[in-house]
C-alpha atoms as a PDB file:
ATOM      1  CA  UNK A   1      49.428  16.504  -7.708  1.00  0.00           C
ATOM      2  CA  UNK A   2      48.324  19.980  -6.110  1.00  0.00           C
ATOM      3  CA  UNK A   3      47.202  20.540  -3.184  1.00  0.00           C
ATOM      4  CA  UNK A   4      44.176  21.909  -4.431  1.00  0.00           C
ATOM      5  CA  UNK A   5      43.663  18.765  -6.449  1.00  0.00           C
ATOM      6  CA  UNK A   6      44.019  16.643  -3.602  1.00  0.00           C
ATOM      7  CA  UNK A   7      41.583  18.257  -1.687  1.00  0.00           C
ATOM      8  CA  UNK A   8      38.795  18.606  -4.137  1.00  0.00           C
ATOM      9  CA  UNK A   9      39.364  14.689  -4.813  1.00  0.00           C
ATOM     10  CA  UNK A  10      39.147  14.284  -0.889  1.00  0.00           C
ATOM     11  CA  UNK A  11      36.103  16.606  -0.887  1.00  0.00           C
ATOM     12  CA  UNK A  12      33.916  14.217  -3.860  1.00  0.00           C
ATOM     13  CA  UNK A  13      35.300  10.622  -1.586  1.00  0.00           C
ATOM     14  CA  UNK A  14      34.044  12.065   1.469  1.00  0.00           C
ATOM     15  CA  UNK A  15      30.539  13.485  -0.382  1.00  0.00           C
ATOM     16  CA  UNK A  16      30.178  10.114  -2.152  1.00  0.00           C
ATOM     17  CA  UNK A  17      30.260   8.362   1.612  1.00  0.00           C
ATOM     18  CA  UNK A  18      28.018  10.716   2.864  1.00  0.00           C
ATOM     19  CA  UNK A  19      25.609  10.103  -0.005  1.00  0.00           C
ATOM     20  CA  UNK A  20      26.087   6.151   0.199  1.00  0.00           C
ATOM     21  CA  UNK A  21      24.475   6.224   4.019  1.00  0.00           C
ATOM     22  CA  UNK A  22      21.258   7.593   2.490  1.00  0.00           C
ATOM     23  CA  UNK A  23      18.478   5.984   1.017  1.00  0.00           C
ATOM     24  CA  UNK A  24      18.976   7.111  -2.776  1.00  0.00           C
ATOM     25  CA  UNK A  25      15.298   7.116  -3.869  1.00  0.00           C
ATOM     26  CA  UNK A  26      11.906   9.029  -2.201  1.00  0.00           C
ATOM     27  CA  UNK A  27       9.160   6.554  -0.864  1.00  0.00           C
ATOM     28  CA  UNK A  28       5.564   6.494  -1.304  1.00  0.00           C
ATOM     29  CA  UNK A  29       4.364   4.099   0.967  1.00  0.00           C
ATOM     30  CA  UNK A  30       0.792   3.024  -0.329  1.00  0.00           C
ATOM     31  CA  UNK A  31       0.044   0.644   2.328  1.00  0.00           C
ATOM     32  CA  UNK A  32       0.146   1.975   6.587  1.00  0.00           C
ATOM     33  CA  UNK A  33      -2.318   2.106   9.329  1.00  0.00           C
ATOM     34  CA  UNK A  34      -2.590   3.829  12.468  1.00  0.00           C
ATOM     35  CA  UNK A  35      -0.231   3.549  15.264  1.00  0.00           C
ATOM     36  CA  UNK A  36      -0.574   3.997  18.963  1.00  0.00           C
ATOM     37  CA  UNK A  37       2.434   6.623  18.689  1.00  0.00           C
ATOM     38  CA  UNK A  38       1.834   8.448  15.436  1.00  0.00           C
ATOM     39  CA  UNK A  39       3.961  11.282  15.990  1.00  0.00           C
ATOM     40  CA  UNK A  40       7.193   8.874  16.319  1.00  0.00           C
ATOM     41  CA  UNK A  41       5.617   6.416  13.358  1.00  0.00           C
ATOM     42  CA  UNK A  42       5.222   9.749  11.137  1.00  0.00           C
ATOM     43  CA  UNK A  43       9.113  10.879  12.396  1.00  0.00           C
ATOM     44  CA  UNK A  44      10.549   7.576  11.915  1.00  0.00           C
ATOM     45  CA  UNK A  45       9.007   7.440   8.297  1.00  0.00           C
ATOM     46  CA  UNK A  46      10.611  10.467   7.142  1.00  0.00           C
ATOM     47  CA  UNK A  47      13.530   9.525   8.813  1.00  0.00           C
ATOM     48  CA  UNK A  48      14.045   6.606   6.059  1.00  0.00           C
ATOM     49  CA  UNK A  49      13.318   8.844   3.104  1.00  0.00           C
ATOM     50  CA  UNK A  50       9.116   7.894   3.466  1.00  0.00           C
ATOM     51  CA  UNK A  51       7.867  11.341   1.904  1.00  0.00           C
ATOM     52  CA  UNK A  52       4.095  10.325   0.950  1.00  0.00           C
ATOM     53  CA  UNK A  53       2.140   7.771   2.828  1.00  0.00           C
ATOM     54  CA  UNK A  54      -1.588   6.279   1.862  1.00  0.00           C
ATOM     55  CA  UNK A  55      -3.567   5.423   5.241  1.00  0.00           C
ATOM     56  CA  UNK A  56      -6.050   4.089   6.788  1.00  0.00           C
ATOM     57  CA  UNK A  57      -7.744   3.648  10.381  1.00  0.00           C
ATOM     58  CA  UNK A  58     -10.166   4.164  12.854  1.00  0.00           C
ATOM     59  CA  UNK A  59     -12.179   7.211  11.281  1.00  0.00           C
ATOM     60  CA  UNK A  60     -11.416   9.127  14.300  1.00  0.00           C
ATOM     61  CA  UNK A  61      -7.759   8.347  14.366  1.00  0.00           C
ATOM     62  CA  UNK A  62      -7.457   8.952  10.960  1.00  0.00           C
ATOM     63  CA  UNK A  63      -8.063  12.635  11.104  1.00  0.00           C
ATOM     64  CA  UNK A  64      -5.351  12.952  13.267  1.00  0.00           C
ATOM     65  CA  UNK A  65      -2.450  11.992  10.296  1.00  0.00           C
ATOM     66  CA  UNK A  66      -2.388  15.305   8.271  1.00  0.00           C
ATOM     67  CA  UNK A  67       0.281  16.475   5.947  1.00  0.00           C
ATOM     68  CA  UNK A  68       2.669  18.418   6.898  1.00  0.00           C
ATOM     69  CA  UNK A  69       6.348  19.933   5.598  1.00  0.00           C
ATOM     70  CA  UNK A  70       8.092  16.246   5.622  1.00  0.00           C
ATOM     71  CA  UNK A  71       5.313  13.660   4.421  1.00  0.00           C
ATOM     72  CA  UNK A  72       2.152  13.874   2.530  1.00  0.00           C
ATOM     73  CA  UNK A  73      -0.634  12.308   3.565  1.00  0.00           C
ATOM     74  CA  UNK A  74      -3.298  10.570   1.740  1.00  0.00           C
ATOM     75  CA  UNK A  75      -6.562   9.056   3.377  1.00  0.00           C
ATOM     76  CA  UNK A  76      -8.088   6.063   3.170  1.00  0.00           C
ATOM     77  CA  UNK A  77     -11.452   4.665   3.907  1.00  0.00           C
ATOM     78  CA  UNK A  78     -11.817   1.214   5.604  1.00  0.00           C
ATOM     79  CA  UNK A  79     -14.921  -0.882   4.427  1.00  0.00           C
ATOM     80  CA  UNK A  80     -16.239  -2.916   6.054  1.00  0.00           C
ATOM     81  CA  UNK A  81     -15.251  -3.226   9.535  1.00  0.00           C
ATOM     82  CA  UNK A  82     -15.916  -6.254  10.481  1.00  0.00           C
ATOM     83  CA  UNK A  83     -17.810  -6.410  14.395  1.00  0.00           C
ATOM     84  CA  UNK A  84     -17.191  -2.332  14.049  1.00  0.00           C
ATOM     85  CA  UNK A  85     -13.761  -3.129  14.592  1.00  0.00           C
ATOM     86  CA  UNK A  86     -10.196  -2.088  13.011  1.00  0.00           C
ATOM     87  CA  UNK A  87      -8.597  -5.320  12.710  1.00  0.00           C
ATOM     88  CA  UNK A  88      -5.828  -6.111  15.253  1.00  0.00           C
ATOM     89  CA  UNK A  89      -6.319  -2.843  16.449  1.00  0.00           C
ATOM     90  CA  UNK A  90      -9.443  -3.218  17.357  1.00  0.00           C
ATOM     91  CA  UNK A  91     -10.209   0.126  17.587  1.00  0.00           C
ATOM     92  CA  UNK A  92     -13.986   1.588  16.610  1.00  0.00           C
ATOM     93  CA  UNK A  93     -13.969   2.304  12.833  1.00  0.00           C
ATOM     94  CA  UNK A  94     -16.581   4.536  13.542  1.00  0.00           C
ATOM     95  CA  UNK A  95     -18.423   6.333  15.850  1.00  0.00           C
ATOM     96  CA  UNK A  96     -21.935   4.957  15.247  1.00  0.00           C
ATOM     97  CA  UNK A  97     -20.263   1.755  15.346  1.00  0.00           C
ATOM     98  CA  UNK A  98     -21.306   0.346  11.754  1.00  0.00           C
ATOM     99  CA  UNK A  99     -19.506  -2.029   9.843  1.00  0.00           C
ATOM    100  CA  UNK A 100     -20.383  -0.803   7.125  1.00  0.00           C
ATOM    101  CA  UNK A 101     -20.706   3.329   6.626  1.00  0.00           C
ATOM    102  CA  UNK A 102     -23.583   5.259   5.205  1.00  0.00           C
ATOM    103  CA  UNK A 103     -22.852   5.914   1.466  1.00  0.00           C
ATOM    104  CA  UNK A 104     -23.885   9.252   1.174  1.00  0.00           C
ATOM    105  CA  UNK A 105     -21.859  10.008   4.284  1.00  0.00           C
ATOM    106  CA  UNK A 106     -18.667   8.614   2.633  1.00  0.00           C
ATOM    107  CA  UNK A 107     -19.902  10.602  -0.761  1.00  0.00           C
ATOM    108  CA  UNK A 108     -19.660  13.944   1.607  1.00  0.00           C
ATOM    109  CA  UNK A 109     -16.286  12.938   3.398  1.00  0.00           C
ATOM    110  CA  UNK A 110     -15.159  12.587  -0.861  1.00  0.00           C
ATOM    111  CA  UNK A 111     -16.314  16.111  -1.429  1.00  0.00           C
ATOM    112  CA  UNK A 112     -14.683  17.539   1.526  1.00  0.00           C
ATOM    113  CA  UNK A 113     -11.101  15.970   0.330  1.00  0.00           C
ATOM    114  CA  UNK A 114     -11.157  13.787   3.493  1.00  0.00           C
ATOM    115  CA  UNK A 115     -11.015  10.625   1.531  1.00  0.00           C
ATOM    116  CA  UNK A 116      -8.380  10.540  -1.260  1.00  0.00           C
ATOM    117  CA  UNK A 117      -9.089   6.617  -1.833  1.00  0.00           C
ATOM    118  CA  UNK A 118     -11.256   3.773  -0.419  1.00  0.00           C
ATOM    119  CA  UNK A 119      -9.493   1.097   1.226  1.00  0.00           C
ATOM    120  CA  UNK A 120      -8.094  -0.759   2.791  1.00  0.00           C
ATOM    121  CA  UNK A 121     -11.062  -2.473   1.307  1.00  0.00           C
ATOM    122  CA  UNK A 122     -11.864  -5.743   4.479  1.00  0.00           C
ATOM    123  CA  UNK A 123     -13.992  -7.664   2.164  1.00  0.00           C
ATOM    124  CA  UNK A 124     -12.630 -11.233   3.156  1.00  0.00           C
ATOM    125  CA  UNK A 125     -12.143  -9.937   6.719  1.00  0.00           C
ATOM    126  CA  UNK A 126     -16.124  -9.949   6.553  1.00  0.00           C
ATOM    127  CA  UNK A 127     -16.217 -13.722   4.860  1.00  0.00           C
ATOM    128  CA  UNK A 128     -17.324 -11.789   1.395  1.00  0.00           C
ATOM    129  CA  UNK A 129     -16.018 -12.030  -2.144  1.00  0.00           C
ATOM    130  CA  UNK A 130     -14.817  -8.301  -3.124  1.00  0.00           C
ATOM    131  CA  UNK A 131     -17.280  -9.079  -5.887  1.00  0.00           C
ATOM    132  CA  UNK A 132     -20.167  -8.574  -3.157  1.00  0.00           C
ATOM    133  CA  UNK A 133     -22.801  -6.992  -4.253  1.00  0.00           C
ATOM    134  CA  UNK A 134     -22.499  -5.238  -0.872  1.00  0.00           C
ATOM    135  CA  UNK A 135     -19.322  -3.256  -2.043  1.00  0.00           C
ATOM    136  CA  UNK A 136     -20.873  -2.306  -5.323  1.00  0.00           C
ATOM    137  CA  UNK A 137     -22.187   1.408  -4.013  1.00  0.00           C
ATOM    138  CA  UNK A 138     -18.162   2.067  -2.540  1.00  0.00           C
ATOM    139  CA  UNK A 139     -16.991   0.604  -5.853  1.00  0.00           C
ATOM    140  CA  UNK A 140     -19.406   3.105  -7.448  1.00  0.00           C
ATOM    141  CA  UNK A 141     -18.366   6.489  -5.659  1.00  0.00           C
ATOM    142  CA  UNK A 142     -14.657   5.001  -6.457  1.00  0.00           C
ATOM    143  CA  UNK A 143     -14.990   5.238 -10.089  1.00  0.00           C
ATOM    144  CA  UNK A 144     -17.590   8.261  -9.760  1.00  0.00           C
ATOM    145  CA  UNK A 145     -14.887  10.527  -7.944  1.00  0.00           C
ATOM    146  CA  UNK A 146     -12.177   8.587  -9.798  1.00  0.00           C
ATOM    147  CA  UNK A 147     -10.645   7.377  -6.420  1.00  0.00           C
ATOM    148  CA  UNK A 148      -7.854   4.348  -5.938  1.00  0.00           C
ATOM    149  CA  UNK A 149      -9.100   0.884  -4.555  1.00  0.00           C
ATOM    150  CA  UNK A 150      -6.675  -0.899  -2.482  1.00  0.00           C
ATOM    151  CA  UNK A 151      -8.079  -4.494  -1.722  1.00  0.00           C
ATOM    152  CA  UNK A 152      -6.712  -6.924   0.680  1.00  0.00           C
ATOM    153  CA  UNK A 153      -5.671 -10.229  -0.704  1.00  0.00           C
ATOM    154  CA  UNK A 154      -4.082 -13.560   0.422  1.00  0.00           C
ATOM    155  CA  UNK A 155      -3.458 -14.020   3.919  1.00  0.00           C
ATOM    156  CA  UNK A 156      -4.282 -12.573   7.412  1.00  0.00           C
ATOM    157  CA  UNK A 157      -1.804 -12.555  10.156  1.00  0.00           C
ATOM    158  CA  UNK A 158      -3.079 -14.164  14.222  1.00  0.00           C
ATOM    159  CA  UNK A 159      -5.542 -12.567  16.475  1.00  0.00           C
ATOM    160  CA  UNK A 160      -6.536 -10.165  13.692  1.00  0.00           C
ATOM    161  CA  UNK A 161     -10.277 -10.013  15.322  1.00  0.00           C
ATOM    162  CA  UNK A 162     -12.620 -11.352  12.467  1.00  0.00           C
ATOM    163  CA  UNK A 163     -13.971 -14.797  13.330  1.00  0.00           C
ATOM    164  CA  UNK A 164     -15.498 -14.725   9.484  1.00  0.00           C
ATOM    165  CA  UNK A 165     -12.246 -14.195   7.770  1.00  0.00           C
ATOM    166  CA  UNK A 166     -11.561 -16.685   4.734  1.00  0.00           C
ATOM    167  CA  UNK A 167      -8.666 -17.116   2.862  1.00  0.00           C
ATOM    168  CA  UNK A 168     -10.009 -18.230  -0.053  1.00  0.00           C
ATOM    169  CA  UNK A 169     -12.092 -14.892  -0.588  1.00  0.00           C
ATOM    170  CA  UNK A 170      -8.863 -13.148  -0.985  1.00  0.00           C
ATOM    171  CA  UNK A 171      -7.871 -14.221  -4.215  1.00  0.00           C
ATOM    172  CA  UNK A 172      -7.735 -11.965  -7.228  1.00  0.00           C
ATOM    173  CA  UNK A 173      -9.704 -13.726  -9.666  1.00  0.00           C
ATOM    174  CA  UNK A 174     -12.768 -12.978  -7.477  1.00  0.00           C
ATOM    175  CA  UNK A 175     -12.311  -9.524  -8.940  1.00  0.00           C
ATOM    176  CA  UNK A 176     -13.505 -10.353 -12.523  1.00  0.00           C
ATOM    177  CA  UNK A 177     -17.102  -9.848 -12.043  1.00  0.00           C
ATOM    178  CA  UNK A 178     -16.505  -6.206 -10.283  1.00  0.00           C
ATOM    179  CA  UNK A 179     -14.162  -4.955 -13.265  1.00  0.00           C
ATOM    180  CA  UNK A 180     -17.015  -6.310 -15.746  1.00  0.00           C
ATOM    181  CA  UNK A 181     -19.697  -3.696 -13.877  1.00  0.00           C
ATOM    182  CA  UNK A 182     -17.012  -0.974 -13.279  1.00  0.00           C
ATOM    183  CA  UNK A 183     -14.808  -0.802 -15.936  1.00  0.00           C
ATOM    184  CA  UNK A 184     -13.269   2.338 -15.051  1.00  0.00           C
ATOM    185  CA  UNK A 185     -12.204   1.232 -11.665  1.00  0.00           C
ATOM    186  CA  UNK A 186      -8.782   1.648 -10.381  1.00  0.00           C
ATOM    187  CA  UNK A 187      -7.809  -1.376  -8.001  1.00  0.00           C
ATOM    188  CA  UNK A 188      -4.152  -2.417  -6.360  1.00  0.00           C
ATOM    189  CA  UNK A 189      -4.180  -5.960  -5.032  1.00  0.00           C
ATOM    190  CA  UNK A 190      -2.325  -5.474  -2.079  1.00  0.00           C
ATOM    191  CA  UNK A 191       0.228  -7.823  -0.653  1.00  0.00           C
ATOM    192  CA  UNK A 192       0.485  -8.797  -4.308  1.00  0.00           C
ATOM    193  CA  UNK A 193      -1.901 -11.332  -3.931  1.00  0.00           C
ATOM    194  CA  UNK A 194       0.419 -13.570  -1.650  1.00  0.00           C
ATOM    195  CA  UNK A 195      -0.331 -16.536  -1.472  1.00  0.00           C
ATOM    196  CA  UNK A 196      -2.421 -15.975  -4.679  1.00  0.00           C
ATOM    197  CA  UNK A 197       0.685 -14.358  -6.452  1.00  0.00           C
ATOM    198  CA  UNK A 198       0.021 -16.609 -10.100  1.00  0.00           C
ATOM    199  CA  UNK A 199      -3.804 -15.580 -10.026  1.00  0.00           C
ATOM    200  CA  UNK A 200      -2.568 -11.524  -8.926  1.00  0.00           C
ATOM    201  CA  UNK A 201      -0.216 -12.241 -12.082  1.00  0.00           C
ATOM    202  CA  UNK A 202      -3.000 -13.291 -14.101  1.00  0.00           C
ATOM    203  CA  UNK A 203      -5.403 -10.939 -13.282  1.00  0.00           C
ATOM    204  CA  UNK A 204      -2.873  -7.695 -14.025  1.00  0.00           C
ATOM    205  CA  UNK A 205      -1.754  -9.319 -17.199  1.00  0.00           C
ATOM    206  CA  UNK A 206      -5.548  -9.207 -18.450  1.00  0.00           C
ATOM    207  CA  UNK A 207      -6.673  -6.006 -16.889  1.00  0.00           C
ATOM    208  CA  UNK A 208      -3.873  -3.238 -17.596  1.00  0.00           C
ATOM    209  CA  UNK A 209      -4.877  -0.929 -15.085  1.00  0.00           C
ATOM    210  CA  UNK A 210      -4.547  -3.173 -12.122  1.00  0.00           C
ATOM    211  CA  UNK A 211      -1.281  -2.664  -9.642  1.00  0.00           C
ATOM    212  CA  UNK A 212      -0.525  -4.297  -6.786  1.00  0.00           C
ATOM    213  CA  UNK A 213       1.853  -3.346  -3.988  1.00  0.00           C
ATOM    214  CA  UNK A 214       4.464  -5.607  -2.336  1.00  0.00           C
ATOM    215  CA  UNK A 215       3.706  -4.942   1.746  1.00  0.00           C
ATOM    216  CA  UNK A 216       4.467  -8.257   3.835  1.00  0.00           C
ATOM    217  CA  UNK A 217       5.956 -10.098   1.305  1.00  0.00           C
ATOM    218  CA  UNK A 218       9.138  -7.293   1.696  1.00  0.00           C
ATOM    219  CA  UNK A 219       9.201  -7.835   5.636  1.00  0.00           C
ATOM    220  CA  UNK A 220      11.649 -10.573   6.369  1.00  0.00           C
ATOM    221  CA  UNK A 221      10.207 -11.014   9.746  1.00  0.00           C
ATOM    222  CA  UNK A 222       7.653 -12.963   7.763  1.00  0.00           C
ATOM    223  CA  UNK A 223       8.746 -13.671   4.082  1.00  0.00           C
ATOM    224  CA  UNK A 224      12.406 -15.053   3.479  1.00  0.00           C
ATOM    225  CA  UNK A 225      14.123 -12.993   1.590  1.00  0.00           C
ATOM    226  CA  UNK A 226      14.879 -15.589  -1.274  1.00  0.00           C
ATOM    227  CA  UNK A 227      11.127 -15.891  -1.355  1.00  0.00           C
ATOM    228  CA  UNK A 228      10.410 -12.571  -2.158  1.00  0.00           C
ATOM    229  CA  UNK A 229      13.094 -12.319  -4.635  1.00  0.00           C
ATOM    230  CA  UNK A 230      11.429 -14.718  -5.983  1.00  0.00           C
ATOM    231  CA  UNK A 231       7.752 -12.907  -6.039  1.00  0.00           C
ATOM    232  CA  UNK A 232       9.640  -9.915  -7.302  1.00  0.00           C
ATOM    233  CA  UNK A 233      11.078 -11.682 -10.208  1.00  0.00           C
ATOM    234  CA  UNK A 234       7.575 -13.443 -11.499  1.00  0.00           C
ATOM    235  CA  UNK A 235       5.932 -10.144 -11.586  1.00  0.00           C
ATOM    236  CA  UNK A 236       9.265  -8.389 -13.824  1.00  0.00           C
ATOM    237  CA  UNK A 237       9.573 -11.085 -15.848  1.00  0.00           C
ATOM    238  CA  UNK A 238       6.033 -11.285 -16.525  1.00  0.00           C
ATOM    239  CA  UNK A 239       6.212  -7.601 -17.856  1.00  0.00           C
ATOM    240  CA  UNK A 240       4.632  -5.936 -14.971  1.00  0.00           C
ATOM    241  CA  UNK A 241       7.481  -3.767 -12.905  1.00  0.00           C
ATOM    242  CA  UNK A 242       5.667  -0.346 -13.806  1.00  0.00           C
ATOM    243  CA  UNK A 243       2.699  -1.382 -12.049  1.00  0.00           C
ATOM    244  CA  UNK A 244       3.939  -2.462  -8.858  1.00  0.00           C
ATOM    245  CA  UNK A 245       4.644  -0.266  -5.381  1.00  0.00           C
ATOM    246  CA  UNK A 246       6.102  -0.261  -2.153  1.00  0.00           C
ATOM    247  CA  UNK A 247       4.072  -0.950   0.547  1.00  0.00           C
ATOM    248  CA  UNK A 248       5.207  -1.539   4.294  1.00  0.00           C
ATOM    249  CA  UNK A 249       1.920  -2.884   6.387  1.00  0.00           C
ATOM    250  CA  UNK A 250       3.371  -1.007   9.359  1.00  0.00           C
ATOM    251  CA  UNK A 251       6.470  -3.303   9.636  1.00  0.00           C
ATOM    252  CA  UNK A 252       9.539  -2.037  10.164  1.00  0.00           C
ATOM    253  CA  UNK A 253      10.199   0.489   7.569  1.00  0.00           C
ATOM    254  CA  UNK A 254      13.783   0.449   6.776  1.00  0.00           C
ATOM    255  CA  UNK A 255      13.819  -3.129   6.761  1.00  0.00           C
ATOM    256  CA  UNK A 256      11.241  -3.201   4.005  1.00  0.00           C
ATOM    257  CA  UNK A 257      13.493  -0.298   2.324  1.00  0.00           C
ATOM    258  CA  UNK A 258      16.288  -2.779   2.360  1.00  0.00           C
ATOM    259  CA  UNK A 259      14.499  -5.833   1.191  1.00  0.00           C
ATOM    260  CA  UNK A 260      14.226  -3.742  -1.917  1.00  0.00           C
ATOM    261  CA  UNK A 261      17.378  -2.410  -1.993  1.00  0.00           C
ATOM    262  CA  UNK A 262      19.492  -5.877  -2.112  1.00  0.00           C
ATOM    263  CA  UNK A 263      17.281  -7.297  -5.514  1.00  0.00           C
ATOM    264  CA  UNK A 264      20.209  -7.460  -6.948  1.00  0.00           C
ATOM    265  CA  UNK A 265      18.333  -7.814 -10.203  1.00  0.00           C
ATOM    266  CA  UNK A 266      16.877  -4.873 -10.184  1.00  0.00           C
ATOM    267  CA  UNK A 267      18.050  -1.655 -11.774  1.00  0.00           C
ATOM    268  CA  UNK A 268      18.228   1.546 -10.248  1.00  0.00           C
ATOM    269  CA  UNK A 269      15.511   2.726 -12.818  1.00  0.00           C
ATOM    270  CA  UNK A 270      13.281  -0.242 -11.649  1.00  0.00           C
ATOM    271  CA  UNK A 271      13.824  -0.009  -7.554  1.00  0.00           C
ATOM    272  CA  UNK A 272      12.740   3.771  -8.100  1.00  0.00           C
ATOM    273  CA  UNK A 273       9.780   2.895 -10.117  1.00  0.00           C
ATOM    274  CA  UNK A 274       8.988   0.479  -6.798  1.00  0.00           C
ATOM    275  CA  UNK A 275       9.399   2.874  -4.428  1.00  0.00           C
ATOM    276  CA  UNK A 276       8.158   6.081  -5.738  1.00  0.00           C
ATOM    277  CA  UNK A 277       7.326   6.172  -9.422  1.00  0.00           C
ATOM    278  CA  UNK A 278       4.275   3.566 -10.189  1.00  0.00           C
ATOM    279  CA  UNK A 279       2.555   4.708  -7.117  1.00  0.00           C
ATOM    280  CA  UNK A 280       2.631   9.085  -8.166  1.00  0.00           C
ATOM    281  CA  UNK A 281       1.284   7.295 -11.534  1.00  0.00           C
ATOM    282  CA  UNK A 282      -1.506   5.523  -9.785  1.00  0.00           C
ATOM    283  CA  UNK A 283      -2.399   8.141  -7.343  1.00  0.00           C
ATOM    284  CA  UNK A 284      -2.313  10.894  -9.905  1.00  0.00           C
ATOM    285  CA  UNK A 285       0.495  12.868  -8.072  1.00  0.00           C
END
């Protein structure tokens, strides 16, 4: 064998290695919230391949994450905020202090590009249904301006901050009654309806343009990683891996990377989908 041989076959092992030590697919993380150190939460996001990010916060912390040469940012709009109050954070959501913001002020903030979609939408936080007739005029502007809904479902971690906060108002099926009166509206269950997974199932099966993304159930620190195999595998074999997208609630990014990474029965084409694909789809990018 040349010498030259050898060394190009050298060259490709040592290229291969390199390439093995990097996450193989861009992230769009639909699903982060402020942090008391943005600048090093932004860094360590790109850092693990993160290259788009949908958030939401405080209003006034919020216009602090802007895009720049390494992520894109999209905004969110929390509604309501329970007490005034980001939960766990605790921070203001607003300056007035409302829970719940004036709707032709949110109309402007959608016409000035400072709100790219409403969530993360704190209906259960409040003790509400999401099929409140109080979220019908954010619902409205939503399918108006043709903007993403991301609604939390299931669960709610400790000390979150809402003394009204029911469990049972987080399940899916409540939706029904909003997708009758806004047909065109264009909702993600987030954490994938856990522990309401069946009904999330349910509901996406019936209404095709429903997604959900997969934030807490892919932190270990709080879902076993045979259980969210598990969760992974009901939603595939039930037909729906082009509607589903990585989320990370905050937790430790690369471990929520990884949780993805080892379903083993997952294809490359389906983890990217996950990760990147099904969200660019949803959010029109």
């Amino acid at each position: 064998m040349s010498k030259c041989l050898t060394s190009g076959i050298a060259l490709a092992i040592m290229l291969s290695a390199c390439t093995n030590n990097v996450n193989r697919f861009s992230v769009f993380d639909v699903h982060l919230h402020g942090d008391a150190a943005p600048e090093k939460q932004l860094s360590n996001l790109a850092a693990n391949g993160v290259s788009t990010i949908a958030v939401s916060t405080s209003w006034a912390q919020q216009q602090t994450y802007q895009s720049n040469k390494d992520l894109t940012v999209l905004q969110g709009l929390f509604v309501p905020c329970p007490n005034g109050k980001v939960p766990y954070s605790l921070q203001q959501c607003f300056e007035d202090g409302r829970e719940w913001p004036d709707v032709n002020w949110v109309e402007q903030q959608i016409k000035e590009k400072k709100i790219d979609f409403i969530g993360e939408v704190l209906s259960q936080y409040h003790g509400i249904s999401s099929s409140d007739s109080l979220m019908y005029p954010y619902y409205a502007l939503a399918e108006k301006y043709n903007l993403p809904v991301g609604l939390h479902t299931g669960s709610a971690g400790p000390d979150h901050g809402c003394p009204n906060f029911k469990e049972e108002m987080g399940n899916p099926l409540l939706l029904k009654e909003v997708l009758t009166k806004f047909p065109k509206l264009r909702v993600w269950f987030m954490h994938g309806g856990g522990p309401f997974v069946k009904e999330c199932i349910e509901m996406m099966k019936t209404y095709p343009g429903l997604y959900a993304d997969i934030s807490v159930l892919n932190n270990p620190n709080i879902i076993p990683a045979k259980d969210f195999a598990t969760v992974v595998k009901e939603f595939v074999d039930a037909g729906l891996e082009d509607r589903l997208m990585f989320g990370s609630d905050n937790a430790d990014i690369k471990k929520c990377i990884v949780a993805v990474e080892q379903l083993d029965f997952l294809s490359a084409k389906q983890k990217e989908k996950i990760f990147n694909q099904n969200a660019m789809k949803f959010f029109n990018k």
